[in-house]
PDB file of N, CA and C in Angstrom:
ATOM      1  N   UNK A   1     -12.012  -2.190  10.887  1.00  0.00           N
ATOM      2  CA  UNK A   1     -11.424  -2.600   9.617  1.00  0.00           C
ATOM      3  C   UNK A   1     -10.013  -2.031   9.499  1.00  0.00           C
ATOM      4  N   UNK A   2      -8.829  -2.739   8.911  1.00  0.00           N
ATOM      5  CA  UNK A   2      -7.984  -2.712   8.859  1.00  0.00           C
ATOM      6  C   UNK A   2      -7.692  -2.163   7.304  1.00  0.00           C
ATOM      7  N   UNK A   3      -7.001  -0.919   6.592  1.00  0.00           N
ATOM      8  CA  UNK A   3      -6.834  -0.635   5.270  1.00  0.00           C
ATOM      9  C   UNK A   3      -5.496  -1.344   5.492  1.00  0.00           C
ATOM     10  N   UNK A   4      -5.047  -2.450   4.354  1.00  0.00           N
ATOM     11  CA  UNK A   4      -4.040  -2.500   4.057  1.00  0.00           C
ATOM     12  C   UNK A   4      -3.767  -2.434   2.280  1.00  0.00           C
ATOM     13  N   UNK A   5      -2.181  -2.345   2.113  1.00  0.00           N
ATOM     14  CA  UNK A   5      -1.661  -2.228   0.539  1.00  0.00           C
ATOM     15  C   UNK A   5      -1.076  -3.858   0.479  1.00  0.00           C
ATOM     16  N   UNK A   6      -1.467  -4.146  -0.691  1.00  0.00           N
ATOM     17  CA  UNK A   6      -0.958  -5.636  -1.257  1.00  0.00           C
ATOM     18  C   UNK A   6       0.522  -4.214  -1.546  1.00  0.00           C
ATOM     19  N   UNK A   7       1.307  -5.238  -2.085  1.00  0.00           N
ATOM     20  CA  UNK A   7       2.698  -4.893  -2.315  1.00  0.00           C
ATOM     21  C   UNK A   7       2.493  -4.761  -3.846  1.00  0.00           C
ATOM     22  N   UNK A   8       2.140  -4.713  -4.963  1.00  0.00           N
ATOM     23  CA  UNK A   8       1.626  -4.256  -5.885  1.00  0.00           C
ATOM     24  C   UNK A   8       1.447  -2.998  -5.979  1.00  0.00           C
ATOM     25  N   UNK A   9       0.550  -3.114  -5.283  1.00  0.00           N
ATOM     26  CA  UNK A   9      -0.667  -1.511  -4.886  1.00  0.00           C
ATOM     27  C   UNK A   9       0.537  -0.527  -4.235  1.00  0.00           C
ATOM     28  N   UNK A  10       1.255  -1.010  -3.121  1.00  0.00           N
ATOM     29  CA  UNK A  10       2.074   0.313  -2.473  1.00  0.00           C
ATOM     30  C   UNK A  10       2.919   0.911  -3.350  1.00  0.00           C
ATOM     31  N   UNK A  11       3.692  -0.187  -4.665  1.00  0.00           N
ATOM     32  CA  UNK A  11       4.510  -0.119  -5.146  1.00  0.00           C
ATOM     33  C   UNK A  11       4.099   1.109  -6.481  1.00  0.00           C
ATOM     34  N   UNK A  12       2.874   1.005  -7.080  1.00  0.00           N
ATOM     35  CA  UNK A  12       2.266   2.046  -7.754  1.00  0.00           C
ATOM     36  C   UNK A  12       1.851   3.095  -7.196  1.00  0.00           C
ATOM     37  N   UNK A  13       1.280   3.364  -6.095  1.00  0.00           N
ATOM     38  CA  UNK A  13       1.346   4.500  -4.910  1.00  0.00           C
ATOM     39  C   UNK A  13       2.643   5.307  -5.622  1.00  0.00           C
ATOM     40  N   UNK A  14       3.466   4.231  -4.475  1.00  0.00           N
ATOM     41  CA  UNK A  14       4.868   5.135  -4.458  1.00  0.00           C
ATOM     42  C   UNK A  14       5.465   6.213  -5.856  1.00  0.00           C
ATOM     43  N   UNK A  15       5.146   4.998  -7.296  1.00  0.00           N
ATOM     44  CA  UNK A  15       5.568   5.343  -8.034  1.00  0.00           C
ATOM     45  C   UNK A  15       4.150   6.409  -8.417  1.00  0.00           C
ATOM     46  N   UNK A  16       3.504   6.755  -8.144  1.00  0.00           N
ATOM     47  CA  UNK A  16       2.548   7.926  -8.719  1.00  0.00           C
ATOM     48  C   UNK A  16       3.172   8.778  -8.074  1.00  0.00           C
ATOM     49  N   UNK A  17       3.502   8.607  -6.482  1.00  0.00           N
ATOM     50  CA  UNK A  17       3.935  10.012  -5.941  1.00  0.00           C
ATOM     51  C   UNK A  17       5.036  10.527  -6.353  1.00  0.00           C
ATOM     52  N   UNK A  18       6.154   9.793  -6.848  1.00  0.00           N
ATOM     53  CA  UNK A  18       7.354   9.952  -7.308  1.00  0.00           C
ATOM     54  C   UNK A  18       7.165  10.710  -9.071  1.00  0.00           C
ATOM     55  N   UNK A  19       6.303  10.185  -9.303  1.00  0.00           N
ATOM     56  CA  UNK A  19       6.223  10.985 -10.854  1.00  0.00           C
ATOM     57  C   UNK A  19       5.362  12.678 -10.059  1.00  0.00           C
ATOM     58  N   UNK A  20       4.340  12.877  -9.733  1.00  0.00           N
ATOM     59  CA  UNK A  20       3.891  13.798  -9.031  1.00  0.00           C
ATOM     60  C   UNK A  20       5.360  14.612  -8.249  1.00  0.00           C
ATOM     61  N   UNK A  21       6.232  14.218  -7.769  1.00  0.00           N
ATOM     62  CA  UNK A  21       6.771  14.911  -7.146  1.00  0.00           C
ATOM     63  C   UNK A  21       8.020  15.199  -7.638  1.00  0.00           C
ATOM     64  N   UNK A  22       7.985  14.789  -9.228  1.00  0.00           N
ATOM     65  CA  UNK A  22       8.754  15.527  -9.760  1.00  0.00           C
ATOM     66  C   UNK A  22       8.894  16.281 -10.573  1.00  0.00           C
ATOM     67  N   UNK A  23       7.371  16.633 -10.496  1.00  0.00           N
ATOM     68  CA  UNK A  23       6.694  18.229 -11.435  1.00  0.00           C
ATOM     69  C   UNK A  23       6.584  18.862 -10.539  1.00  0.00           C
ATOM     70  N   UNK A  24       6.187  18.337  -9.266  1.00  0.00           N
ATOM     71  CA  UNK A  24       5.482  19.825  -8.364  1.00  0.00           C
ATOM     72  C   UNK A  24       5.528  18.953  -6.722  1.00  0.00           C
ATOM     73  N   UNK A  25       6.587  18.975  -6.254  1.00  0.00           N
ATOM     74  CA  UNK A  25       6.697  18.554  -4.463  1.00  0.00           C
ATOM     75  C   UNK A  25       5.577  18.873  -4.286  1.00  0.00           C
ATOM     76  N   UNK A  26       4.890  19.910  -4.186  1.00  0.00           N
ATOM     77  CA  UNK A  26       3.850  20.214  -2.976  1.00  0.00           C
ATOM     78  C   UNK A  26       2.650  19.679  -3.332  1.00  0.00           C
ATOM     79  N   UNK A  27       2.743  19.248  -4.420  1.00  0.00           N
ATOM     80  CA  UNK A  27       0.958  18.195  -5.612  1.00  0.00           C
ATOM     81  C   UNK A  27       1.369  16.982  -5.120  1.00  0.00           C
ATOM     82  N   UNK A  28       2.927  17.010  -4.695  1.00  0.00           N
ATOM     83  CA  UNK A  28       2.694  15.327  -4.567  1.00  0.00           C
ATOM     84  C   UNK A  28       2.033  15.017  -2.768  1.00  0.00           C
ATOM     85  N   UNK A  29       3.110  16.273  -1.867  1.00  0.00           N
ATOM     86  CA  UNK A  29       2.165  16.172  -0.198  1.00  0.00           C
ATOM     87  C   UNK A  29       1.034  16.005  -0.469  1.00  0.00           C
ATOM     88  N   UNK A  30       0.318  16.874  -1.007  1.00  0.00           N
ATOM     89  CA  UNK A  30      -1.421  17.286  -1.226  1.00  0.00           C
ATOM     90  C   UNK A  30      -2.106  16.152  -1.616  1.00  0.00           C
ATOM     91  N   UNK A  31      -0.805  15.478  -2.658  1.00  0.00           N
ATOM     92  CA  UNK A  31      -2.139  14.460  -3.088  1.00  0.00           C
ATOM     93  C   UNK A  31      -2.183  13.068  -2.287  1.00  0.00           C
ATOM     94  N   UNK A  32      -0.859  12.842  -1.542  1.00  0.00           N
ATOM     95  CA  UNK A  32      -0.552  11.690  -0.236  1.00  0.00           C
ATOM     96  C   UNK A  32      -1.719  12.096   0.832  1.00  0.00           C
ATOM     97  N   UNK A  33      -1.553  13.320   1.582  1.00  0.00           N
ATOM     98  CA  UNK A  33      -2.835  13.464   2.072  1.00  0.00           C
ATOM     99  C   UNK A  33      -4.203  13.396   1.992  1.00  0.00           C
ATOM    100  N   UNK A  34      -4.647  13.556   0.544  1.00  0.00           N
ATOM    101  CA  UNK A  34      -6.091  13.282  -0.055  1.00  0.00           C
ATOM    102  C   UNK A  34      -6.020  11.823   0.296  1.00  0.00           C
ATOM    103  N   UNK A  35      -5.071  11.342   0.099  1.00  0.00           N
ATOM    104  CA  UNK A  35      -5.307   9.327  -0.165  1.00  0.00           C
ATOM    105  C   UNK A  35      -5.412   9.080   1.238  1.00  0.00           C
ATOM    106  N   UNK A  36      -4.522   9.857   2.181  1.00  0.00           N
ATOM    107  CA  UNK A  36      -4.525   8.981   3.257  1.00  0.00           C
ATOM    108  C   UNK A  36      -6.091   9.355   4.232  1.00  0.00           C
ATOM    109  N   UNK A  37      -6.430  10.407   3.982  1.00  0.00           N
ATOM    110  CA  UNK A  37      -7.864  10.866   4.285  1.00  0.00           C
ATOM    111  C   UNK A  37      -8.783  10.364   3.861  1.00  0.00           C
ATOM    112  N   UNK A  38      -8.857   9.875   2.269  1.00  0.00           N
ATOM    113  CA  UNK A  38      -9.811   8.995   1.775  1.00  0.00           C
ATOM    114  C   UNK A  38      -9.961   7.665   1.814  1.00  0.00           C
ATOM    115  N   UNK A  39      -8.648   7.161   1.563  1.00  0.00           N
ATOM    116  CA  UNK A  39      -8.983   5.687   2.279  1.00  0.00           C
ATOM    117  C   UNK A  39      -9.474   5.243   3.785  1.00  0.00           C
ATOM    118  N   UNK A  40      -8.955   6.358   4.578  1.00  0.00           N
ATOM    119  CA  UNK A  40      -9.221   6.346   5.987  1.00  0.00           C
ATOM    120  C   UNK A  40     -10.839   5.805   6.176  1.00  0.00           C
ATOM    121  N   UNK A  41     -11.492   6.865   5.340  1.00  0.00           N
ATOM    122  CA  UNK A  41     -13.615   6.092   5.401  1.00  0.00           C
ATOM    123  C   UNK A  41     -13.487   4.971   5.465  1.00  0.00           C
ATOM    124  N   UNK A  42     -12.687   4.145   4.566  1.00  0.00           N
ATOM    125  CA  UNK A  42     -12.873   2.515   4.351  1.00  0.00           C
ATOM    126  C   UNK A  42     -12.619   1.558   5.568  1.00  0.00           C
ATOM    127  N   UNK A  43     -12.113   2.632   6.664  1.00  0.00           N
ATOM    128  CA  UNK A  43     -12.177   1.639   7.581  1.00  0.00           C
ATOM    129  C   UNK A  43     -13.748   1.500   8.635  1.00  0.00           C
ATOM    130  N   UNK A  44     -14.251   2.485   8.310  1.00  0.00           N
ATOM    131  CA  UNK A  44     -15.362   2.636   9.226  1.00  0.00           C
ATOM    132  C   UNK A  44     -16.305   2.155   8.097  1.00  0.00           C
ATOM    133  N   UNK A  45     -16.435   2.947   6.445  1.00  0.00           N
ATOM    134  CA  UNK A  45     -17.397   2.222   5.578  1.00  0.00           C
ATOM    135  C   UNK A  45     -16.635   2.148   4.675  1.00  0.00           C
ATOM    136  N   UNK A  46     -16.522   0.692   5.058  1.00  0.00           N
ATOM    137  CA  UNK A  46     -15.812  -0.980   3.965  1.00  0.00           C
ATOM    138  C   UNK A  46     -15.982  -0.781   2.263  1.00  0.00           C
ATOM    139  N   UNK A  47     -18.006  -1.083   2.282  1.00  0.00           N
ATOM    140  CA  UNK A  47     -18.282  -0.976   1.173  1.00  0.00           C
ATOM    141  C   UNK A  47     -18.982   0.698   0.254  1.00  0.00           C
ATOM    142  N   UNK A  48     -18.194   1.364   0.869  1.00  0.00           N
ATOM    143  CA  UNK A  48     -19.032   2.675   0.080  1.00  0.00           C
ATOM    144  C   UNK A  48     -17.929   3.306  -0.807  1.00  0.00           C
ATOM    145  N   UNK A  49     -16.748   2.289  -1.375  1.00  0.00           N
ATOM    146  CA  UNK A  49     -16.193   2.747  -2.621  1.00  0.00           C
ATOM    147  C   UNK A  49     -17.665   2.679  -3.550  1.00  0.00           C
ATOM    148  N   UNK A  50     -17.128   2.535  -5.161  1.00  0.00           N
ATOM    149  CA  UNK A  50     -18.464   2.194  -6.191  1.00  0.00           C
ATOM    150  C   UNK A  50     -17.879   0.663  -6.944  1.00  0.00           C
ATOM    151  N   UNK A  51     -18.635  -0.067  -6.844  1.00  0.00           N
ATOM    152  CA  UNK A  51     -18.412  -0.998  -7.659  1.00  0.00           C
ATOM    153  C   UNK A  51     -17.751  -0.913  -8.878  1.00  0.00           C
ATOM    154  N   UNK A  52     -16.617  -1.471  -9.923  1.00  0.00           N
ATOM    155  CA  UNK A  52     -15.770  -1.009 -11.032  1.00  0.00           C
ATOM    156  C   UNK A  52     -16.837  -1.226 -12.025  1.00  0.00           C
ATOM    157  N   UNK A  53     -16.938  -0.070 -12.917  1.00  0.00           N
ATOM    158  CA  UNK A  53     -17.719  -0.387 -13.892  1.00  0.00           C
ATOM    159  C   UNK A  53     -17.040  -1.686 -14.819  1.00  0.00           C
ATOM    160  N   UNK A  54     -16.464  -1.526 -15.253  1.00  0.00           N
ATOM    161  CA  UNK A  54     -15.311  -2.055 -16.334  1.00  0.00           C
ATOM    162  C   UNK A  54     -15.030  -3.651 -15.943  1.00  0.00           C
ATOM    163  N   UNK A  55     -15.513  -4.032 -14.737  1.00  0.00           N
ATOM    164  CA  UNK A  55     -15.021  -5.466 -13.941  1.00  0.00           C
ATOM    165  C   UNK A  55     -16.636  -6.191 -13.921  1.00  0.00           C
ATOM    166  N   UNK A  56     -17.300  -7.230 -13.923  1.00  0.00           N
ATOM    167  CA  UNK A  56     -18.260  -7.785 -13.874  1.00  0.00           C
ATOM    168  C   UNK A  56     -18.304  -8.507 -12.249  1.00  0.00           C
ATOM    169  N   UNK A  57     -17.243  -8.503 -11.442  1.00  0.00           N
ATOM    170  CA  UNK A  57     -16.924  -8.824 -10.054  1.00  0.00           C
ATOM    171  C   UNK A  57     -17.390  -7.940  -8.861  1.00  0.00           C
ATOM    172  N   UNK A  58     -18.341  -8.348  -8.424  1.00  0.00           N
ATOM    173  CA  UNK A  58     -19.285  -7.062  -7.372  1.00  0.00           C
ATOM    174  C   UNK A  58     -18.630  -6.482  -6.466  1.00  0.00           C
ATOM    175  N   UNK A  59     -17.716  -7.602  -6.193  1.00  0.00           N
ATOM    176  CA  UNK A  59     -16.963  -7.798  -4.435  1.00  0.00           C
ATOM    177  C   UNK A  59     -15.797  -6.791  -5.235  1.00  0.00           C
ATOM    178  N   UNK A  60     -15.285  -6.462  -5.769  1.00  0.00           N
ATOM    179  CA  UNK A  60     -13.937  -5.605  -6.381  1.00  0.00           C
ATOM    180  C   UNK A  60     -14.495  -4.127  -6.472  1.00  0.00           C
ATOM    181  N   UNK A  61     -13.897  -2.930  -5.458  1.00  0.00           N
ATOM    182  CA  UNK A  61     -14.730  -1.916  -5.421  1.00  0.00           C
ATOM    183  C   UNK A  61     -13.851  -0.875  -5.961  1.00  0.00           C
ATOM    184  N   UNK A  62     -13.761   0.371  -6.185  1.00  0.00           N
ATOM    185  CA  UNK A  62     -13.252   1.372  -6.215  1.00  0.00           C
ATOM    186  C   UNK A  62     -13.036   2.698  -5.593  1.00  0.00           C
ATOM    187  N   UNK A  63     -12.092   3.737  -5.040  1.00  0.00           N
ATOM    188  CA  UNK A  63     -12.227   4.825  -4.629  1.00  0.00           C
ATOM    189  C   UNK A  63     -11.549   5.886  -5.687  1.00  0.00           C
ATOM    190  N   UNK A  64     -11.838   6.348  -6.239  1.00  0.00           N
ATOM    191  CA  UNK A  64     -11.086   7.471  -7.330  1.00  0.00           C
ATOM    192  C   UNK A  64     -10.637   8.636  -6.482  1.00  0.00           C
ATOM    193  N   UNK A  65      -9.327   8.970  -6.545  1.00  0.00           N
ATOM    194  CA  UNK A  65      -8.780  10.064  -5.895  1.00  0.00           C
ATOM    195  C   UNK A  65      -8.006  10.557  -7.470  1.00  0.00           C
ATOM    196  N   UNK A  66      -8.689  11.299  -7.815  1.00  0.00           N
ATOM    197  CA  UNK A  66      -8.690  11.564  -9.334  1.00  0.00           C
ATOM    198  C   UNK A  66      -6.519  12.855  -9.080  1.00  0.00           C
ATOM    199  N   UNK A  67      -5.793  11.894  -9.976  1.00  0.00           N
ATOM    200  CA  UNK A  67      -6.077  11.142 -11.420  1.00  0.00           C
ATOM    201  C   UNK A  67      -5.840   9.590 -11.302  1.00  0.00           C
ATOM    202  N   UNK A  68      -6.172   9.116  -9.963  1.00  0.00           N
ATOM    203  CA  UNK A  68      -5.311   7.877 -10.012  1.00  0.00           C
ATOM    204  C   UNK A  68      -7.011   6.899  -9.619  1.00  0.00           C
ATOM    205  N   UNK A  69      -7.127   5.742  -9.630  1.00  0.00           N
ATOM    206  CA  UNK A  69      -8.306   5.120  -9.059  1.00  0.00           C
ATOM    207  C   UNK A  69      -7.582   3.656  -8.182  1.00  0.00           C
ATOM    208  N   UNK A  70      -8.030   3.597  -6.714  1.00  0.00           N
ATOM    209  CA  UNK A  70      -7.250   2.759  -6.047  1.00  0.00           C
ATOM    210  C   UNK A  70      -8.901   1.710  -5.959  1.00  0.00           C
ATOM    211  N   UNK A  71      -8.426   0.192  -6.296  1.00  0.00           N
ATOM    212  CA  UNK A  71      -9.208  -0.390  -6.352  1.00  0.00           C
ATOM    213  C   UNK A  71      -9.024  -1.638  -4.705  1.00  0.00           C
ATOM    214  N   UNK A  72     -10.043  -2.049  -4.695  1.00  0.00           N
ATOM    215  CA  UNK A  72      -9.801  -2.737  -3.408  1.00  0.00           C
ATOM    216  C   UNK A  72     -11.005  -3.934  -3.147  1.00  0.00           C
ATOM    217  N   UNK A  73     -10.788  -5.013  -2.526  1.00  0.00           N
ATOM    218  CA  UNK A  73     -12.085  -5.449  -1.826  1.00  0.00           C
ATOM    219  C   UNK A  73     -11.677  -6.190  -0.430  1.00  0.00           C
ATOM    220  N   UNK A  74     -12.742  -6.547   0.064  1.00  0.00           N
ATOM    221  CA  UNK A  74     -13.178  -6.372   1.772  1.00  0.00           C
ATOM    222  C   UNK A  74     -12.734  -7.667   1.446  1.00  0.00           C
ATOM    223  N   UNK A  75     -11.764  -8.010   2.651  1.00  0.00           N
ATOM    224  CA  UNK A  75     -11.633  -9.819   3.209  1.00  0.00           C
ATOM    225  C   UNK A  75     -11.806  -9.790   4.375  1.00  0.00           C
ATOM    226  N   UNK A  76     -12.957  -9.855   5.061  1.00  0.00           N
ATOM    227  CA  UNK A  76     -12.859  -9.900   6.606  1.00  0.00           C
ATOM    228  C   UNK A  76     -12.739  -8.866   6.872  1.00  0.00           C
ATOM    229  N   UNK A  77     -11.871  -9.106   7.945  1.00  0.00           N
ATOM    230  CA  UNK A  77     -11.769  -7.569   8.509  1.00  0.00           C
ATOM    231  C   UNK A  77     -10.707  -6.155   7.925  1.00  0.00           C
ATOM    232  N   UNK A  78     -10.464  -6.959   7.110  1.00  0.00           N
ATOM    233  CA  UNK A  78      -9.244  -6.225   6.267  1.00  0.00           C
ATOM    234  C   UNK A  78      -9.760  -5.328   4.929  1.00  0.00           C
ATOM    235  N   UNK A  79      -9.304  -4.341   4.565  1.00  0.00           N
ATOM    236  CA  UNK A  79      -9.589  -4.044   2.872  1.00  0.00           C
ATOM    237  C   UNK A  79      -8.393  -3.971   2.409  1.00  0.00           C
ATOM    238  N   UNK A  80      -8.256  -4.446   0.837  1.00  0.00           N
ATOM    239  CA  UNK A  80      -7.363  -4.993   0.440  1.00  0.00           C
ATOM    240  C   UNK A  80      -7.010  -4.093  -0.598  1.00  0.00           C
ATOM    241  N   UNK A  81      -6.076  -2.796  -0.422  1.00  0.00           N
ATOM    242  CA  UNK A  81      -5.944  -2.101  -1.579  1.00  0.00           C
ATOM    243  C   UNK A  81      -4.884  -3.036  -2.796  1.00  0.00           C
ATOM    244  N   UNK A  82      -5.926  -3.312  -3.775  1.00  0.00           N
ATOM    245  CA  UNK A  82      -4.552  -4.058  -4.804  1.00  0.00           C
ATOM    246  C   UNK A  82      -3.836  -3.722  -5.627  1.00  0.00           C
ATOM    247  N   UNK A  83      -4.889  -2.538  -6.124  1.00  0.00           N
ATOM    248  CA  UNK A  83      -4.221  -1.987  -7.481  1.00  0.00           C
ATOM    249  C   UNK A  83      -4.406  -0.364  -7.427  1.00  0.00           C
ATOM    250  N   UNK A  84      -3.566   0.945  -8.124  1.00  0.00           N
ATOM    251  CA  UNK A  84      -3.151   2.059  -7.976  1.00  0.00           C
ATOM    252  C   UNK A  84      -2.909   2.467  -9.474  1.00  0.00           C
ATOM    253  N   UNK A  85      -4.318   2.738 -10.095  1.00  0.00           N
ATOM    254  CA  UNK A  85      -4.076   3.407 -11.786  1.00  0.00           C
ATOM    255  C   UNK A  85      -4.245   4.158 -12.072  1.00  0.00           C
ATOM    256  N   UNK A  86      -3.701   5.034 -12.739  1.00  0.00           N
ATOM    257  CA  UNK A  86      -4.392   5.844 -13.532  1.00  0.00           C
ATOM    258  C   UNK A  86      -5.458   6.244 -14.088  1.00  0.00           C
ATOM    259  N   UNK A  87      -6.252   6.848 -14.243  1.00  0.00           N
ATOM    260  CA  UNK A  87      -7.485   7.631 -14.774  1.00  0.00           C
ATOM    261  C   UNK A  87      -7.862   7.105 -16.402  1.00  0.00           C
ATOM    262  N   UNK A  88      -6.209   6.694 -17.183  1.00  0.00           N
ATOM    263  CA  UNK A  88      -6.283   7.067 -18.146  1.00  0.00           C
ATOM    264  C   UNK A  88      -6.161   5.531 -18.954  1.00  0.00           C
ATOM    265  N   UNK A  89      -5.928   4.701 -17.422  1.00  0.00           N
ATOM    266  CA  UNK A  89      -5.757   3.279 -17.904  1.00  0.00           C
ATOM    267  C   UNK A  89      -6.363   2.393 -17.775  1.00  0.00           C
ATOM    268  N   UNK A  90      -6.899   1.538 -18.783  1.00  0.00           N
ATOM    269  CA  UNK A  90      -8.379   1.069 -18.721  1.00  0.00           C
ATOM    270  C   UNK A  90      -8.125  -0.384 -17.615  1.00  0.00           C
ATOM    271  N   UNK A  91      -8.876  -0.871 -17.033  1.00  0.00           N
ATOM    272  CA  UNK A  91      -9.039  -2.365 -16.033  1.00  0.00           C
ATOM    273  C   UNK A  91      -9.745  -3.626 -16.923  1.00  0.00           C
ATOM    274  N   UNK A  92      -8.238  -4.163 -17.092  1.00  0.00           N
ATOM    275  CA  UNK A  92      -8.712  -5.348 -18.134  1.00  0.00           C
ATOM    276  C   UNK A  92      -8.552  -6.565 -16.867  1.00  0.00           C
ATOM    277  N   UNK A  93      -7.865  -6.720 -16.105  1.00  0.00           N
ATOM    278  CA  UNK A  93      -7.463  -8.151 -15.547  1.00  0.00           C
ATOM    279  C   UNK A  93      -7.531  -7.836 -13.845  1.00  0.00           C
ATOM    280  N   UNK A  94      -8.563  -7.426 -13.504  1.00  0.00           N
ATOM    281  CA  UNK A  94      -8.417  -7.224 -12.140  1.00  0.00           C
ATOM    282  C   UNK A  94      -8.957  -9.052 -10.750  1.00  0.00           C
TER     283      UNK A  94
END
């Protein structure tokens, strides 16, 4: 399996790390590394994010790398990170 970022998704990445790294550089390394370690599972296990509570769509999964929640689903051989939110922001239109 292939993790990729829709251009959406990288673009909120970026901008989380950029707010993170301009309270505290070393929260923002720490927390690039948590992501890139945690998404890494998804290539070996696809479906062992948790299904979104908040979404009625099965196939739309989640990984929380708390404070942010990166949502994603499987196309083939690919996972499709789309979206990069906040903890604090609710999932109306996924």
């Amino acid at each position: 399996m292939n993790v990729l970022f829709a251009p959406q998704a990288k673009a909120q990445l970026l901008q989380a790390l950029n707010y993170i790294r301009d309270d505290r550089p070393s929260a923002a390394e720490s927390f690039r590394a948590k992501v890139g370690k945690s998404l890494s599972r998804l290539e070996t296990f696809p479906h062992s994010g948790r299904i979104v509570p908040e979404n009625p769509d099965p196939e739309v999964r989640e990984i929380i790398i708390s404070p942010y929640r990166f949502f994603y689903r499987v196309e083939g051989e690919n996972v499709w990170i789309f979206a990069v939110w906040h903890e604090s922001q609710i999932p109306s239109d996924l």
